[in-house]
N, C-alpha and C. Protein backbone atom coordinates (compact mmCIF):
# COMPACT_ATOMS: atom_id res chain seq x y z
N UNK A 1 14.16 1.66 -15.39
CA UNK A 1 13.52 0.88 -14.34
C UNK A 1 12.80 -0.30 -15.00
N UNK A 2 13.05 -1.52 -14.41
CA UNK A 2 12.58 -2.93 -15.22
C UNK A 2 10.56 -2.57 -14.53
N UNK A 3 10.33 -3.69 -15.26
CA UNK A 3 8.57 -3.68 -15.12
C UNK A 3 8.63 -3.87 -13.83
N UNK A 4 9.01 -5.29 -13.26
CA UNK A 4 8.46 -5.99 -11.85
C UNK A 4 9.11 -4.63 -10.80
N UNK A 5 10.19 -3.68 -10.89
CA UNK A 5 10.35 -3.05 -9.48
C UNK A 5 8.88 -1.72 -9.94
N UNK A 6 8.90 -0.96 -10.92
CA UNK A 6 7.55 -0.33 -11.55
C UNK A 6 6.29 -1.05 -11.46
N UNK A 7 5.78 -2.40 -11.16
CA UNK A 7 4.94 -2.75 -10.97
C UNK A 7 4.73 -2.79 -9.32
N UNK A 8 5.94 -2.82 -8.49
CA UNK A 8 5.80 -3.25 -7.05
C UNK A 8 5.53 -1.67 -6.34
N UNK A 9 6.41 -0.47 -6.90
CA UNK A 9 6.31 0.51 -6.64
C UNK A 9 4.59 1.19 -6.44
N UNK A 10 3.74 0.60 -7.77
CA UNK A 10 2.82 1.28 -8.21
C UNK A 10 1.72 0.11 -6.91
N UNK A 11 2.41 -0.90 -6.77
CA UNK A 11 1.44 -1.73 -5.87
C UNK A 11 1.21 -0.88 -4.28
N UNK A 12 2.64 -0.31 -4.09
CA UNK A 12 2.71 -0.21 -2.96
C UNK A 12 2.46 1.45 -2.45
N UNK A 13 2.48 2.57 -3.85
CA UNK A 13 1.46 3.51 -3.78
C UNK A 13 -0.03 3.14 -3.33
N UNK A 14 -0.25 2.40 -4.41
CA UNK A 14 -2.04 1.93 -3.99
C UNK A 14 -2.20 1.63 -2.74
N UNK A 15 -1.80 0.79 -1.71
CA UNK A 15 -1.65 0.06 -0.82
C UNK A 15 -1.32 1.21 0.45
N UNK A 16 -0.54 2.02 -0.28
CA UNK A 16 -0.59 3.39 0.41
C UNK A 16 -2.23 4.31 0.55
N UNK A 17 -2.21 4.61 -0.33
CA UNK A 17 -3.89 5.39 -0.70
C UNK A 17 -4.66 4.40 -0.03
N UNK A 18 -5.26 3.33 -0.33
CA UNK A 18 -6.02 2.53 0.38
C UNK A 18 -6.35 2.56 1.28
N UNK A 19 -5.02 2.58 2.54
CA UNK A 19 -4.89 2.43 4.03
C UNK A 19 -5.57 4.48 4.21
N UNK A 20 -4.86 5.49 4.16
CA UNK A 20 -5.25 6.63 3.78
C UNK A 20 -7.33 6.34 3.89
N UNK A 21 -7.63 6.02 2.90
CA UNK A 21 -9.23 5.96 2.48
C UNK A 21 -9.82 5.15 4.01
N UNK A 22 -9.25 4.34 4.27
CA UNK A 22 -10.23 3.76 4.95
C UNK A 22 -9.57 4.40 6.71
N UNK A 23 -8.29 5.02 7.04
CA UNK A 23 -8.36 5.82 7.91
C UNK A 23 -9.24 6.65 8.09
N UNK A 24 -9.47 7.64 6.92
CA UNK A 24 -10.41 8.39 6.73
C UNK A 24 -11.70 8.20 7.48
N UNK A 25 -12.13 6.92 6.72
CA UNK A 25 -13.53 5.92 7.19
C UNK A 25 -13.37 5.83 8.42
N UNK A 26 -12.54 5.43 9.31
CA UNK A 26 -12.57 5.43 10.63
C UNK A 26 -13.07 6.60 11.50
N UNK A 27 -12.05 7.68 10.75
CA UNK A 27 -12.05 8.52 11.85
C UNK A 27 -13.68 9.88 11.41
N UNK A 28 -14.12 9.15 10.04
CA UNK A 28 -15.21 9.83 10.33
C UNK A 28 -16.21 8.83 11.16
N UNK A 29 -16.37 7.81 11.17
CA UNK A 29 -17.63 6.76 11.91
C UNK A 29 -17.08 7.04 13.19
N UNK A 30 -15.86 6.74 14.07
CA UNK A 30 -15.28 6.78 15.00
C UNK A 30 -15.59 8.25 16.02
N UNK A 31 -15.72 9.09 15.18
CA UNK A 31 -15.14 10.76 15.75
C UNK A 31 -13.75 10.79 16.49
N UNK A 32 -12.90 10.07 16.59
CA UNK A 32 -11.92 9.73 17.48
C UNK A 32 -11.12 10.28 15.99
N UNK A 33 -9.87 11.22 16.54
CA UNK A 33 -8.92 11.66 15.44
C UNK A 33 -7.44 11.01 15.76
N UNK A 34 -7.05 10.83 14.43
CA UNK A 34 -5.67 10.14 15.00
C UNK A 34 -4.38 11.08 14.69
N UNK A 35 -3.49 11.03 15.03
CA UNK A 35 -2.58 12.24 14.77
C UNK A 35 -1.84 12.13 13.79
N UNK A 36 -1.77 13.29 12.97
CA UNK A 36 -0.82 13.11 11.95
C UNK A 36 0.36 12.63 11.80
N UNK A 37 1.60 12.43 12.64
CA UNK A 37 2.56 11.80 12.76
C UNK A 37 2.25 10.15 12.77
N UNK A 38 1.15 9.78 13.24
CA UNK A 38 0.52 8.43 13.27
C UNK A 38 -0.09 8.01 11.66
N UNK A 39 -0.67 8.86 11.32
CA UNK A 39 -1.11 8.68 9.85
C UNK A 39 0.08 8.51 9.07
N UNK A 40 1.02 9.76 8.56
CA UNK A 40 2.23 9.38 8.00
C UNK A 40 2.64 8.07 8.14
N UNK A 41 3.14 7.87 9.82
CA UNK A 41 4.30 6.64 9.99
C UNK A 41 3.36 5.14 9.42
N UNK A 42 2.24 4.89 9.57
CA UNK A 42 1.78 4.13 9.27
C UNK A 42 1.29 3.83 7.79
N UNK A 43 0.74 4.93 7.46
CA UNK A 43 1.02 4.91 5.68
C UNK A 43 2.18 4.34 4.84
N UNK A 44 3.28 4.89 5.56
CA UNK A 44 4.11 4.68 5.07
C UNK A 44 4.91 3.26 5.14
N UNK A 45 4.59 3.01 6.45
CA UNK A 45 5.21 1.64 6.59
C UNK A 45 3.97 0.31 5.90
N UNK A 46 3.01 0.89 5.57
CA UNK A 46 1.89 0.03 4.84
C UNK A 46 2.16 0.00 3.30
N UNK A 47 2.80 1.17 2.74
CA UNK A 47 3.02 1.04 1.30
C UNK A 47 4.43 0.81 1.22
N UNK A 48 5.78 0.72 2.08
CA UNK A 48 6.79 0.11 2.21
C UNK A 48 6.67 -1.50 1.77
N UNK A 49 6.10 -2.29 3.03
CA UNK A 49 5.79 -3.43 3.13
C UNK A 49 5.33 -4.13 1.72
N UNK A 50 3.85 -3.08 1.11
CA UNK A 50 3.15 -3.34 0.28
C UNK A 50 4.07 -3.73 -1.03
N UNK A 51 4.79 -3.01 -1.06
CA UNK A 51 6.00 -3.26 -2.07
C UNK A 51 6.85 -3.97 -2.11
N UNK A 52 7.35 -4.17 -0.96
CA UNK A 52 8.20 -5.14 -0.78
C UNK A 52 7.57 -6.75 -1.19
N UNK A 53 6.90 -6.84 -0.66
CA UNK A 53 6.00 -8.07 -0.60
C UNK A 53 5.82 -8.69 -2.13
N UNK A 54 4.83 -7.11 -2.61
CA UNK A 54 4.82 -7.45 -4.23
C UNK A 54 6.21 -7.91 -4.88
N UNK A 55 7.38 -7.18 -4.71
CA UNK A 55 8.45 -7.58 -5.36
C UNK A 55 8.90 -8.94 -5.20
N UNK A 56 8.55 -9.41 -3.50
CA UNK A 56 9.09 -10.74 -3.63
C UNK A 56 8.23 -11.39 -4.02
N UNK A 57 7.26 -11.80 -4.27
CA UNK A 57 6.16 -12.44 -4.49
C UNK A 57 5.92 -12.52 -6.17
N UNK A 58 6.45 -11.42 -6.96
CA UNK A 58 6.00 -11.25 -8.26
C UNK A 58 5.96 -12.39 -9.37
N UNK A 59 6.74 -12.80 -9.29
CA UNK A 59 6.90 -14.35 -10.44
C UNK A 59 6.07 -15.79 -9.54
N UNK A 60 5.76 -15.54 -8.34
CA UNK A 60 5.38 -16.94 -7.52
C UNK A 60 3.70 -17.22 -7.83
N UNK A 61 3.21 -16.08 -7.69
CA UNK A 61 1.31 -16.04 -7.45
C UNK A 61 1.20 -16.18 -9.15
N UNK A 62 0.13 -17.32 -9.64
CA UNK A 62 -0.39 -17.72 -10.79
C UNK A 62 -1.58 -16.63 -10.81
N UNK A 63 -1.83 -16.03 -12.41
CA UNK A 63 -2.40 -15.10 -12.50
C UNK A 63 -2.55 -14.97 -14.26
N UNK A 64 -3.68 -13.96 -14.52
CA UNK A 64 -3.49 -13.98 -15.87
C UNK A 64 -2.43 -12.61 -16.02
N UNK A 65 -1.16 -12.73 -16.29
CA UNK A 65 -0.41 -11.75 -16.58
C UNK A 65 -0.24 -11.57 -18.12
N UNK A 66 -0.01 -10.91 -18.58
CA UNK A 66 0.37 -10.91 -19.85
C UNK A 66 1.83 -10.39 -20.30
N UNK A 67 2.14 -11.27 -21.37
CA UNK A 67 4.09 -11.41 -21.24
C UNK A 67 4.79 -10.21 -21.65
């Protein structure tokens, strides 16, 4: 596996967890629960995206990368 699809993958775990953490945050301030089939589908389509994005994006955004 080259770096940039291992770098987009690992973006779009995070991006996964993230969304996860701050559901969380909601639904404790909220008391309102959301359903698990709703959590999944949306996780998932948040760290889908998240990856995708990173992959296309990877060589365009100026940054300190190192070679």
């Amino acid at each position: 596996m080259d770096a940039q699809t291992k770098s987009s993958l690992l973006w779009g775990v995070v991006a996964g967890l993230a969304f996860l953490v701050l559901l969380q945050g909601y639904e404790l301030l909220a008391a309102t629960p959301v359903s698990v089939g709703a959590k999944v589908g949306v996780t998932l389509l948040v760290a889908v995206a998240a990856t995708v994005l990173t992959y296309a994006v990877d060589g365009r955004l100026p940054g300190n990368e190192s070679p």
